[in-house]
PDB file of N, CA and C in Angstrom:
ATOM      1  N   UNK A   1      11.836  -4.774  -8.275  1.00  0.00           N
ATOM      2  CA  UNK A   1      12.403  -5.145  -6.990  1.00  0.00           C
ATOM      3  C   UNK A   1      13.624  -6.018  -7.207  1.00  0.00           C
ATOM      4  N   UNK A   2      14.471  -6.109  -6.164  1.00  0.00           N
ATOM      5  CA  UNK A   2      15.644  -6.800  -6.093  1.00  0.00           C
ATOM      6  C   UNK A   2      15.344  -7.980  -6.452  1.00  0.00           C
ATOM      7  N   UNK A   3      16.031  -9.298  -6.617  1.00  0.00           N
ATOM      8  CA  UNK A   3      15.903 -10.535  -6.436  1.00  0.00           C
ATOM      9  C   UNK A   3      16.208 -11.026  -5.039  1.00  0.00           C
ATOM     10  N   UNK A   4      17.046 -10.667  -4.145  1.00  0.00           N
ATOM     11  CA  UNK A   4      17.657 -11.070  -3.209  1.00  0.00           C
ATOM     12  C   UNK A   4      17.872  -9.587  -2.360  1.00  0.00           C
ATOM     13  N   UNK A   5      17.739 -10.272  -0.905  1.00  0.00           N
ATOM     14  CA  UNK A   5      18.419  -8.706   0.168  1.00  0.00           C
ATOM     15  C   UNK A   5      19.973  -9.142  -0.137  1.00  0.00           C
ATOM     16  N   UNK A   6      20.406  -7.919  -0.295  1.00  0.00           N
ATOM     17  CA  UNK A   6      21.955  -7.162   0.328  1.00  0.00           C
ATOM     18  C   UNK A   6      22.744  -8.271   1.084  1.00  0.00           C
ATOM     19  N   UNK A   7      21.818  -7.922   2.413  1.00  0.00           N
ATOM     20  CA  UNK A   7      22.412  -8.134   3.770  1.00  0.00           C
ATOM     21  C   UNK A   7      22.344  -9.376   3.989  1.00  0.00           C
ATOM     22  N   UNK A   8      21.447 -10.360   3.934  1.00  0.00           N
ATOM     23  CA  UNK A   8      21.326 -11.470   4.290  1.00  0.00           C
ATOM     24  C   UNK A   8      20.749 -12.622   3.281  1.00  0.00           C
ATOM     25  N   UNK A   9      20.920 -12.281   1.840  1.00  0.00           N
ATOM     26  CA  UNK A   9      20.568 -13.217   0.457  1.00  0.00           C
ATOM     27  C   UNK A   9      18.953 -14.077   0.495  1.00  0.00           C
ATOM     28  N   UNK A  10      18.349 -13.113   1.975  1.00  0.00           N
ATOM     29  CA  UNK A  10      16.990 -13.496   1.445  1.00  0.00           C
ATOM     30  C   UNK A  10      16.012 -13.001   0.044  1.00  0.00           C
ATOM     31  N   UNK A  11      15.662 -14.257  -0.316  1.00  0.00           N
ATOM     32  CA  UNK A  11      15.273 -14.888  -1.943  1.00  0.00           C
ATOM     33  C   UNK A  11      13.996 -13.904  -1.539  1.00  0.00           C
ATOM     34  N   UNK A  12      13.380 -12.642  -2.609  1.00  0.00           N
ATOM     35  CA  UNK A  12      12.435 -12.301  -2.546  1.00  0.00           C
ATOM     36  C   UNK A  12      11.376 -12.371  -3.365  1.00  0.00           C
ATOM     37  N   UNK A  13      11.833 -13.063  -4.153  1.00  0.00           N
ATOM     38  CA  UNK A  13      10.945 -13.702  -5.433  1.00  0.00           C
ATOM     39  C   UNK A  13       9.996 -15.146  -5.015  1.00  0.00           C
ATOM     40  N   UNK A  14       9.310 -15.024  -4.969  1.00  0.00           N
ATOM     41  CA  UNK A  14       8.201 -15.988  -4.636  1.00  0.00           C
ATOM     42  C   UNK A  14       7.388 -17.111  -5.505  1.00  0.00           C
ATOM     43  N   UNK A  15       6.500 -17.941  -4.743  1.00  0.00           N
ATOM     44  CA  UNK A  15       5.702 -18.552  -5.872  1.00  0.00           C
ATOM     45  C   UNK A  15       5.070 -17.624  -6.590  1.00  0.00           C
ATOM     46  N   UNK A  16       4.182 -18.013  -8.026  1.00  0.00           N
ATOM     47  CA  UNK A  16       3.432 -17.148  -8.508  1.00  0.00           C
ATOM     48  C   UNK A  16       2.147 -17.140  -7.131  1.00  0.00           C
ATOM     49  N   UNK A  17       1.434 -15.857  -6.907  1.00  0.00           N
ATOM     50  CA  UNK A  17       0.568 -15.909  -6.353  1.00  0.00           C
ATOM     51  C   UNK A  17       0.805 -15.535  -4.735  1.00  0.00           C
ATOM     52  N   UNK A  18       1.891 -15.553  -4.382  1.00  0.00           N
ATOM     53  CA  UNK A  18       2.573 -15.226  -2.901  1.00  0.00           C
ATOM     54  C   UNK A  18       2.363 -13.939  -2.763  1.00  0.00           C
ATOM     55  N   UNK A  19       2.588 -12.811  -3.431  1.00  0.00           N
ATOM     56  CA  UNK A  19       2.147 -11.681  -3.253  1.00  0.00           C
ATOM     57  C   UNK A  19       0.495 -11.041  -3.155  1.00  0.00           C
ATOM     58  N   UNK A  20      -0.381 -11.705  -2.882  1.00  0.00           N
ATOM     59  CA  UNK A  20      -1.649 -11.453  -3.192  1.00  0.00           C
ATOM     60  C   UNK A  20      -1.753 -10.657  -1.851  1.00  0.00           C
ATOM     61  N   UNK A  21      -1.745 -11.134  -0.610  1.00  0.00           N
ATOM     62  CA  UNK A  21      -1.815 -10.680   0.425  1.00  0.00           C
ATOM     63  C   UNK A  21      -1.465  -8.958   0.700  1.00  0.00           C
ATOM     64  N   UNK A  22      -0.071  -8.974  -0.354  1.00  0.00           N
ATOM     65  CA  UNK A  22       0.331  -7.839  -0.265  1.00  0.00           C
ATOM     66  C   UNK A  22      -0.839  -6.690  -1.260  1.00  0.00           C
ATOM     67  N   UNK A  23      -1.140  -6.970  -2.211  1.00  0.00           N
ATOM     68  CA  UNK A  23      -2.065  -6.141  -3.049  1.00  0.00           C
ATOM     69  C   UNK A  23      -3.634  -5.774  -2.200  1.00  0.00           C
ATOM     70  N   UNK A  24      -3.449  -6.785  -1.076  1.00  0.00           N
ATOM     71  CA  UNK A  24      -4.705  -6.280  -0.094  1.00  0.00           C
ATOM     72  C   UNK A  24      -4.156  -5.237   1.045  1.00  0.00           C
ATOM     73  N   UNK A  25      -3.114  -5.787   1.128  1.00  0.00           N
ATOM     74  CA  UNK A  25      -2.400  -4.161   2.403  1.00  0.00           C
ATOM     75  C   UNK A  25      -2.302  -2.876   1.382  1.00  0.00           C
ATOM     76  N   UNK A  26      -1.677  -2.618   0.080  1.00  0.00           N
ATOM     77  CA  UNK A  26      -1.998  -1.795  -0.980  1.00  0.00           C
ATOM     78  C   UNK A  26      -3.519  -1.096  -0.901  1.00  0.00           C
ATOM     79  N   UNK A  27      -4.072  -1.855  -1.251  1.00  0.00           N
ATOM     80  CA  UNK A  27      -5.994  -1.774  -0.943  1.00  0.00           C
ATOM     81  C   UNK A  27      -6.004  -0.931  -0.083  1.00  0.00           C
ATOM     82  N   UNK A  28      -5.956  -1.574   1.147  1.00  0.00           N
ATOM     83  CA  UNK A  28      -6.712  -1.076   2.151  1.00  0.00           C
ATOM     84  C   UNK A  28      -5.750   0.241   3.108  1.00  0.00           C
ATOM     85  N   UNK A  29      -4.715   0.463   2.865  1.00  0.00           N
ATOM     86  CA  UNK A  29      -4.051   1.153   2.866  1.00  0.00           C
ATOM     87  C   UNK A  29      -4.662   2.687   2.258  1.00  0.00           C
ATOM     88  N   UNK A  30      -4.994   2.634   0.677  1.00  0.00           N
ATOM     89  CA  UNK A  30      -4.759   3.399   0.182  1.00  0.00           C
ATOM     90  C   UNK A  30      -6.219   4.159   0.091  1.00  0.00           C
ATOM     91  N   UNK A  31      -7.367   2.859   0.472  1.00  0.00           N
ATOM     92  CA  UNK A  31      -8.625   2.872   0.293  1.00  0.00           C
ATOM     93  C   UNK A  31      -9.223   3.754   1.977  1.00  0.00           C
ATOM     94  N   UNK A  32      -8.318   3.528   3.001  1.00  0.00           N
ATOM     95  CA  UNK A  32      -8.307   4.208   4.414  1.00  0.00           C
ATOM     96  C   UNK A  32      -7.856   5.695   4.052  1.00  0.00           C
ATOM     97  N   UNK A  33      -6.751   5.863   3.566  1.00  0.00           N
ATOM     98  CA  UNK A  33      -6.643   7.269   3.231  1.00  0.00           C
ATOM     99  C   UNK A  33      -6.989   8.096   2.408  1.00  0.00           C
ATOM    100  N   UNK A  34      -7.872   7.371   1.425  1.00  0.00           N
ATOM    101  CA  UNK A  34      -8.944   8.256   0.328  1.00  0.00           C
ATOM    102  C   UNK A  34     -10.556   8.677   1.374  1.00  0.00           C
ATOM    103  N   UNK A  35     -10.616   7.532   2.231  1.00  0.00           N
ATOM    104  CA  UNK A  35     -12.119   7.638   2.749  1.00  0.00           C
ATOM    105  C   UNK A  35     -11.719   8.785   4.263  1.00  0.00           C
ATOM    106  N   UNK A  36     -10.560   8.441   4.675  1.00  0.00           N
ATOM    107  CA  UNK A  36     -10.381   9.573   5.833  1.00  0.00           C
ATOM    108  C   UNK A  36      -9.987  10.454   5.356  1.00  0.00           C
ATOM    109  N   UNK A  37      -9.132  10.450   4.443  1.00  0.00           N
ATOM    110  CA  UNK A  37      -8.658  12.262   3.827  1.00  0.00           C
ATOM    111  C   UNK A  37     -10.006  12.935   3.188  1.00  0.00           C
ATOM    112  N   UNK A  38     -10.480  12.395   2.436  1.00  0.00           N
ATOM    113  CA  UNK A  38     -12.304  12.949   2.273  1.00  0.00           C
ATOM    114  C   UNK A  38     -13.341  13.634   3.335  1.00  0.00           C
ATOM    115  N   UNK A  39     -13.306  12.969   4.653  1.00  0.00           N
ATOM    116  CA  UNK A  39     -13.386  13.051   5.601  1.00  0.00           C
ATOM    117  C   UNK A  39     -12.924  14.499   6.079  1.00  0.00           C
ATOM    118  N   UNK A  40     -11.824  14.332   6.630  1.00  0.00           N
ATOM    119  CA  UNK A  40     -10.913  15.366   6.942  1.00  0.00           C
ATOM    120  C   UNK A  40     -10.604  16.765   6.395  1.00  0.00           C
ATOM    121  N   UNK A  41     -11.059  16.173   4.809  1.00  0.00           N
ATOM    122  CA  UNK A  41     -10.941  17.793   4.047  1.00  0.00           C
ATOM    123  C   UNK A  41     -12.228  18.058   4.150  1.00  0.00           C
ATOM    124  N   UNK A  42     -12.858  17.486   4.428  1.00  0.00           N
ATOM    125  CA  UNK A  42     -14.203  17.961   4.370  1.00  0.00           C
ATOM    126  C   UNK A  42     -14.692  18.638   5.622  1.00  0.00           C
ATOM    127  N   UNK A  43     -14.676  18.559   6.472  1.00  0.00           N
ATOM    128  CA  UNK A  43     -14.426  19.047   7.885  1.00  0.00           C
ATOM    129  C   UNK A  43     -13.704  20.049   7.925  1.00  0.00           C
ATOM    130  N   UNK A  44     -12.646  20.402   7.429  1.00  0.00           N
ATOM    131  CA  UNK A  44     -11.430  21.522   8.380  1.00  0.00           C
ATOM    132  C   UNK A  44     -11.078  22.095   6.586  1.00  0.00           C
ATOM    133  N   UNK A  45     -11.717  22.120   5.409  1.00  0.00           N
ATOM    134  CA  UNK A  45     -11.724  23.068   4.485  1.00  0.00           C
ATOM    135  C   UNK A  45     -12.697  23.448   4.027  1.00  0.00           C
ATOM    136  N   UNK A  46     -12.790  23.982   3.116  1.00  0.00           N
ATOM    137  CA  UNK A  46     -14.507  24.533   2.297  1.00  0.00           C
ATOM    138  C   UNK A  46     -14.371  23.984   0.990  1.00  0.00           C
ATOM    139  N   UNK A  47     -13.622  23.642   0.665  1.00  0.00           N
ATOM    140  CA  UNK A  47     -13.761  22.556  -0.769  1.00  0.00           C
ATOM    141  C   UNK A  47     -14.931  21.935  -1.543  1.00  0.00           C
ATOM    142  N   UNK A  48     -14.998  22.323  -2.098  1.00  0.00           N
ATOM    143  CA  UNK A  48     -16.455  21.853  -3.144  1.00  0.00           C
ATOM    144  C   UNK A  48     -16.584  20.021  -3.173  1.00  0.00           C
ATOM    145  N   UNK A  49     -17.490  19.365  -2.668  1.00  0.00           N
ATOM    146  CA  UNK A  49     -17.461  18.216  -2.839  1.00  0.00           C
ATOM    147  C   UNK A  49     -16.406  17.755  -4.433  1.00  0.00           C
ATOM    148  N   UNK A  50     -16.971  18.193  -5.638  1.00  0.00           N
ATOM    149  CA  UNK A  50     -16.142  17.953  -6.552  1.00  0.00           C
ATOM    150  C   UNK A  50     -15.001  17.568  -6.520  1.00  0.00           C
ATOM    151  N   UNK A  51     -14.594  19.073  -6.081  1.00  0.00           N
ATOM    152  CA  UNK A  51     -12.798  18.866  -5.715  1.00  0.00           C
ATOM    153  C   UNK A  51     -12.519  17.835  -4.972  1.00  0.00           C
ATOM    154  N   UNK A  52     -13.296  17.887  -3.636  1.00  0.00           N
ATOM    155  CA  UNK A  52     -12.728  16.634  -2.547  1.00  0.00           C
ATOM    156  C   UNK A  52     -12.516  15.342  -3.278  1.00  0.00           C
ATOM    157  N   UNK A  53     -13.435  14.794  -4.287  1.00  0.00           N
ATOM    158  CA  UNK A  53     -13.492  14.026  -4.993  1.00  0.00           C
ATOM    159  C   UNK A  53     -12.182  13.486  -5.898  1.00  0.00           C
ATOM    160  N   UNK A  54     -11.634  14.778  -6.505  1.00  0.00           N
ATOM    161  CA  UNK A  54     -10.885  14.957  -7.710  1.00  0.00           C
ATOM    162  C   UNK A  54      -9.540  14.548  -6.280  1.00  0.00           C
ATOM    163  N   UNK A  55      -9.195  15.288  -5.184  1.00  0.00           N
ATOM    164  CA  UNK A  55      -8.009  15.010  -4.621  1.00  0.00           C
ATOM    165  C   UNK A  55      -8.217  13.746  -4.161  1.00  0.00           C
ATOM    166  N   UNK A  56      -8.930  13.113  -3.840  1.00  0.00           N
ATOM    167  CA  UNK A  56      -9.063  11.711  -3.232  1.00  0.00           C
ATOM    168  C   UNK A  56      -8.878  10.826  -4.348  1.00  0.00           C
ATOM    169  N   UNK A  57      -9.205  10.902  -5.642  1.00  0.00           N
ATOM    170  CA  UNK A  57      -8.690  10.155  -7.060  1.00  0.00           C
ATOM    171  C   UNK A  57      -7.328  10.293  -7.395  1.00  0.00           C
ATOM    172  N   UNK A  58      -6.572  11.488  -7.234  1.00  0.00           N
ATOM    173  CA  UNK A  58      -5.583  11.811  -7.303  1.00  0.00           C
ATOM    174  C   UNK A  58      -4.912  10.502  -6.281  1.00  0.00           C
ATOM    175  N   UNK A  59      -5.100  10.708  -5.165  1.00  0.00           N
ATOM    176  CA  UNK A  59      -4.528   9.791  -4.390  1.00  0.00           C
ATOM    177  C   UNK A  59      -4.728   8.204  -4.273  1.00  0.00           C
ATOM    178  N   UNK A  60      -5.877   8.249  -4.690  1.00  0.00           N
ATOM    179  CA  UNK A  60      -5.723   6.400  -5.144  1.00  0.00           C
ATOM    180  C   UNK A  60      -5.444   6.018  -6.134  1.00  0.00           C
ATOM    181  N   UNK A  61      -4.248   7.063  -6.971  1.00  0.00           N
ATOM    182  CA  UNK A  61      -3.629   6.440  -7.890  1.00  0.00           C
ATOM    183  C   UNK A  61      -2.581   6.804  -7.817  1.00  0.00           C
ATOM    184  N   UNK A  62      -1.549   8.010  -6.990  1.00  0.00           N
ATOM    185  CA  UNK A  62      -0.512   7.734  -6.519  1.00  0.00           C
ATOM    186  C   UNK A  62       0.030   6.843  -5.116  1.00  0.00           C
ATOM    187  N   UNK A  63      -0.951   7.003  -4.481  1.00  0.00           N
ATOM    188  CA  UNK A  63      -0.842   5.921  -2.806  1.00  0.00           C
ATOM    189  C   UNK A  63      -0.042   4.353  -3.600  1.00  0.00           C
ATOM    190  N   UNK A  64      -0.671   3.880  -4.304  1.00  0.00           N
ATOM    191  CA  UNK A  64      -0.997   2.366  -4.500  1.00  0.00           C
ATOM    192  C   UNK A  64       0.766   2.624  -5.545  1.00  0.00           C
ATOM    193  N   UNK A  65       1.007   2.941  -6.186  1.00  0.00           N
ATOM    194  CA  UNK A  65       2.375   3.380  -6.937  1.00  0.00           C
ATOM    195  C   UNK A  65       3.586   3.780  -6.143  1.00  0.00           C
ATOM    196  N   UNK A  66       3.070   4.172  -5.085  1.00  0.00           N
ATOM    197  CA  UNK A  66       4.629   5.030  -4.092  1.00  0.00           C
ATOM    198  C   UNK A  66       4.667   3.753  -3.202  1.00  0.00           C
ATOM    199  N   UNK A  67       3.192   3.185  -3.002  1.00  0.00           N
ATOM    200  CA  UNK A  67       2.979   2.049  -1.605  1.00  0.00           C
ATOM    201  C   UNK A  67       3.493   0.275  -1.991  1.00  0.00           C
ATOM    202  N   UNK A  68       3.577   0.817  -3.397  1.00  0.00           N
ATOM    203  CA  UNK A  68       3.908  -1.074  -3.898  1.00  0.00           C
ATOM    204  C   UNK A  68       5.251  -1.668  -3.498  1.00  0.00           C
ATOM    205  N   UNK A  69       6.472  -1.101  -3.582  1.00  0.00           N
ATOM    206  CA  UNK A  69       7.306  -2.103  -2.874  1.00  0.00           C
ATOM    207  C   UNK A  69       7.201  -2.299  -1.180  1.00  0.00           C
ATOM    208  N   UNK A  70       6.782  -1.514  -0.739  1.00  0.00           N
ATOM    209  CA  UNK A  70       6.367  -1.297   0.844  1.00  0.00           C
ATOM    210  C   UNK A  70       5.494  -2.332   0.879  1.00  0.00           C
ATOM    211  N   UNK A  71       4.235  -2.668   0.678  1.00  0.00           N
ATOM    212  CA  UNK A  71       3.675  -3.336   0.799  1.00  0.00           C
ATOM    213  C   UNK A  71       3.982  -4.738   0.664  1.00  0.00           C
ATOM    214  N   UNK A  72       4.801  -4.738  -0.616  1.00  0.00           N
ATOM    215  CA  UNK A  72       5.426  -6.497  -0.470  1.00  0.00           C
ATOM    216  C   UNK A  72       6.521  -6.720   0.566  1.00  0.00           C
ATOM    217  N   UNK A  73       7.228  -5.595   0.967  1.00  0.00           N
ATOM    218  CA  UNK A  73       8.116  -6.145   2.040  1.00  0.00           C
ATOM    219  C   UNK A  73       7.599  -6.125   3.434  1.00  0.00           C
ATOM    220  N   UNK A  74       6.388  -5.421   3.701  1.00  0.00           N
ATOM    221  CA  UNK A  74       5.458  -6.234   4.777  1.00  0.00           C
ATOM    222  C   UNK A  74       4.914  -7.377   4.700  1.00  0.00           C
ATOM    223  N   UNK A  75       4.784  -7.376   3.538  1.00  0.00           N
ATOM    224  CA  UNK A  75       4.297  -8.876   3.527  1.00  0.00           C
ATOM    225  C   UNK A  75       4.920 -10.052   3.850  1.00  0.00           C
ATOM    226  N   UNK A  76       6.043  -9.850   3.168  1.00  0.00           N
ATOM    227  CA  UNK A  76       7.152 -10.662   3.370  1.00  0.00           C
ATOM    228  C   UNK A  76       7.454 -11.200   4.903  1.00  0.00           C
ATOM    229  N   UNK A  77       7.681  -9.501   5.408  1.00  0.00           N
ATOM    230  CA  UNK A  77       7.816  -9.720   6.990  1.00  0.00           C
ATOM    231  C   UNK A  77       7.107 -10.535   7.642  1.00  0.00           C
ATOM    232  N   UNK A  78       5.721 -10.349   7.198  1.00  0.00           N
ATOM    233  CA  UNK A  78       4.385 -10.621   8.122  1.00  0.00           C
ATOM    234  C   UNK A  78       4.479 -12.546   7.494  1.00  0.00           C
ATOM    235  N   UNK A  79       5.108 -12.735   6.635  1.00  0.00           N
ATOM    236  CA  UNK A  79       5.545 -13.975   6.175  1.00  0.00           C
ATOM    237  C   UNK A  79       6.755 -14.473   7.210  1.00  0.00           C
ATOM    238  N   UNK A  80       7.660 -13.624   7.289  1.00  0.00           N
ATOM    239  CA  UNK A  80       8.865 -14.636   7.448  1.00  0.00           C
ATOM    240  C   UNK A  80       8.283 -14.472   9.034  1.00  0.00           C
ATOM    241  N   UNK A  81       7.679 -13.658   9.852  1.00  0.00           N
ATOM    242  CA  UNK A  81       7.171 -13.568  11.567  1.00  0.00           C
ATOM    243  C   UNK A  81       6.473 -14.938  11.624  1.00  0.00           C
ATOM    244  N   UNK A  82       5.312 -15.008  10.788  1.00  0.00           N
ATOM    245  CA  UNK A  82       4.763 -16.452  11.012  1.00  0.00           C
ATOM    246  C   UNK A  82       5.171 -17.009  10.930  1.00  0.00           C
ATOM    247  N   UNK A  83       5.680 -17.472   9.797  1.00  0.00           N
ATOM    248  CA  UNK A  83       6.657 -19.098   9.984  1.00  0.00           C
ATOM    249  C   UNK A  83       7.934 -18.623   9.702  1.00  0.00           C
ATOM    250  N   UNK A  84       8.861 -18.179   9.976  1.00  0.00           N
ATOM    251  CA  UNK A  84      10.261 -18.217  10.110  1.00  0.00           C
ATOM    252  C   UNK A  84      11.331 -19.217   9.469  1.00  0.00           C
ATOM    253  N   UNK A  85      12.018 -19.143   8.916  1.00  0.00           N
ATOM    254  CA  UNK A  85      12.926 -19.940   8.102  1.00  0.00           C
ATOM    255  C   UNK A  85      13.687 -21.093   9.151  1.00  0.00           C
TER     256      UNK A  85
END
Protein backbone atom coordinates (compact mmCIF):
# COMPACT_ATOMS: atom_id res chain seq x y z
CA UNK A 1 0.00 0.00 0.00
CA UNK A 2 0.83 3.62 -0.51
CA UNK A 3 2.26 5.55 2.38
CA UNK A 4 0.17 8.57 1.86
CA UNK A 5 -3.22 9.46 -0.44
CA UNK A 6 -2.52 11.34 -3.74
CA UNK A 7 -5.15 13.73 -3.14
CA UNK A 8 -5.08 14.87 0.22
CA UNK A 9 -1.45 13.46 2.00
CA UNK A 10 -3.54 11.43 4.32
CA UNK A 11 -0.75 9.35 6.38
CA UNK A 12 -1.96 5.68 5.90
CA UNK A 13 0.47 3.99 7.85
CA UNK A 14 -0.59 3.51 11.32
CA UNK A 15 0.32 2.43 14.83
CA UNK A 16 1.47 -1.15 14.95
CA UNK A 17 -1.83 -2.89 15.64
CA UNK A 18 -4.37 -0.21 13.99
CA UNK A 19 -5.20 -2.48 11.35
CA UNK A 20 -6.68 -5.35 13.36
CA UNK A 21 -10.18 -4.22 12.90
CA UNK A 22 -9.58 -4.41 9.33
CA UNK A 23 -8.43 -8.29 9.28
CA UNK A 24 -11.98 -8.81 10.98
CA UNK A 25 -13.96 -7.06 7.97
CA UNK A 26 -11.46 -9.51 5.74
CA UNK A 27 -12.94 -12.43 8.04
CA UNK A 28 -16.15 -11.90 7.95
CA UNK A 29 -16.45 -10.76 4.61
CA UNK A 30 -14.93 -13.64 3.13
CA UNK A 31 -16.28 -16.15 5.80
CA UNK A 32 -20.20 -14.73 4.61
CA UNK A 33 -19.40 -15.61 1.13
CA UNK A 34 -17.92 -19.11 1.60
CA UNK A 35 -21.05 -20.02 3.99
CA UNK A 36 -23.71 -18.33 1.47
CA UNK A 37 -22.05 -19.35 -1.76
CA UNK A 38 -22.17 -23.07 -0.24
CA UNK A 39 -25.55 -22.40 0.38
CA UNK A 40 -26.50 -21.16 -2.92
CA UNK A 41 -24.60 -23.73 -4.94
CA UNK A 42 -26.11 -26.06 -3.18
CA UNK A 43 -29.62 -25.18 -3.86
CA UNK A 44 -29.68 -24.02 -7.60
CA UNK A 45 -26.74 -26.79 -8.77
CA UNK A 46 -26.20 -30.56 -8.40
CA UNK A 47 -22.65 -30.40 -7.28
CA UNK A 48 -21.31 -33.10 -5.20
CA UNK A 49 -20.93 -31.84 -1.65
CA UNK A 50 -17.08 -32.43 -2.27
CA UNK A 51 -16.87 -30.07 -4.94
CA UNK A 52 -19.05 -27.44 -3.09
CA UNK A 53 -16.42 -27.79 -0.58
CA UNK A 54 -13.32 -27.59 -2.90
CA UNK A 55 -15.05 -24.11 -4.55
CA UNK A 56 -15.75 -22.57 -1.22
CA UNK A 57 -11.78 -23.24 -0.25
CA UNK A 58 -10.90 -21.92 -3.40
CA UNK A 59 -12.56 -18.80 -2.31
CA UNK A 60 -11.37 -18.29 1.13
CA UNK A 61 -8.18 -18.03 -0.17
CA UNK A 62 -8.64 -15.78 -3.00
CA UNK A 63 -11.57 -13.42 -1.26
CA UNK A 64 -9.12 -12.49 1.70
CA UNK A 65 -6.02 -11.65 -1.13
CA UNK A 66 -8.21 -9.55 -3.73
CA UNK A 67 -10.19 -8.11 -0.29
CA UNK A 68 -6.94 -6.88 1.67
CA UNK A 69 -6.35 -3.41 0.56
CA UNK A 70 -10.22 -2.82 0.52
CA UNK A 71 -10.58 -3.77 3.74
CA UNK A 72 -7.94 -1.46 5.28
CA UNK A 73 -9.31 1.47 3.49
CA UNK A 74 -12.67 0.82 5.15
CA UNK A 75 -11.24 0.74 7.95
CA UNK A 76 -9.58 3.67 7.75
CA UNK A 77 -12.83 5.32 6.67
CA UNK A 78 -14.82 3.78 9.42
CA UNK A 79 -11.74 5.45 11.44
CA UNK A 80 -11.49 8.80 10.08
CA UNK A 81 -16.07 8.88 10.28
CA UNK A 82 -15.64 8.34 14.01
CA UNK A 83 -13.30 10.60 15.05
CA UNK A 84 -12.37 12.85 12.25
CA UNK A 85 -9.14 14.76 12.06
Amino acid sequence: MRSTCRGCSLRFEREPGYFIGAIYLNYGLTAGLMIGGYFALERFTSLEPASLLMVCAAVGVVVPILFFRHARLLWLGVDLYIDPP
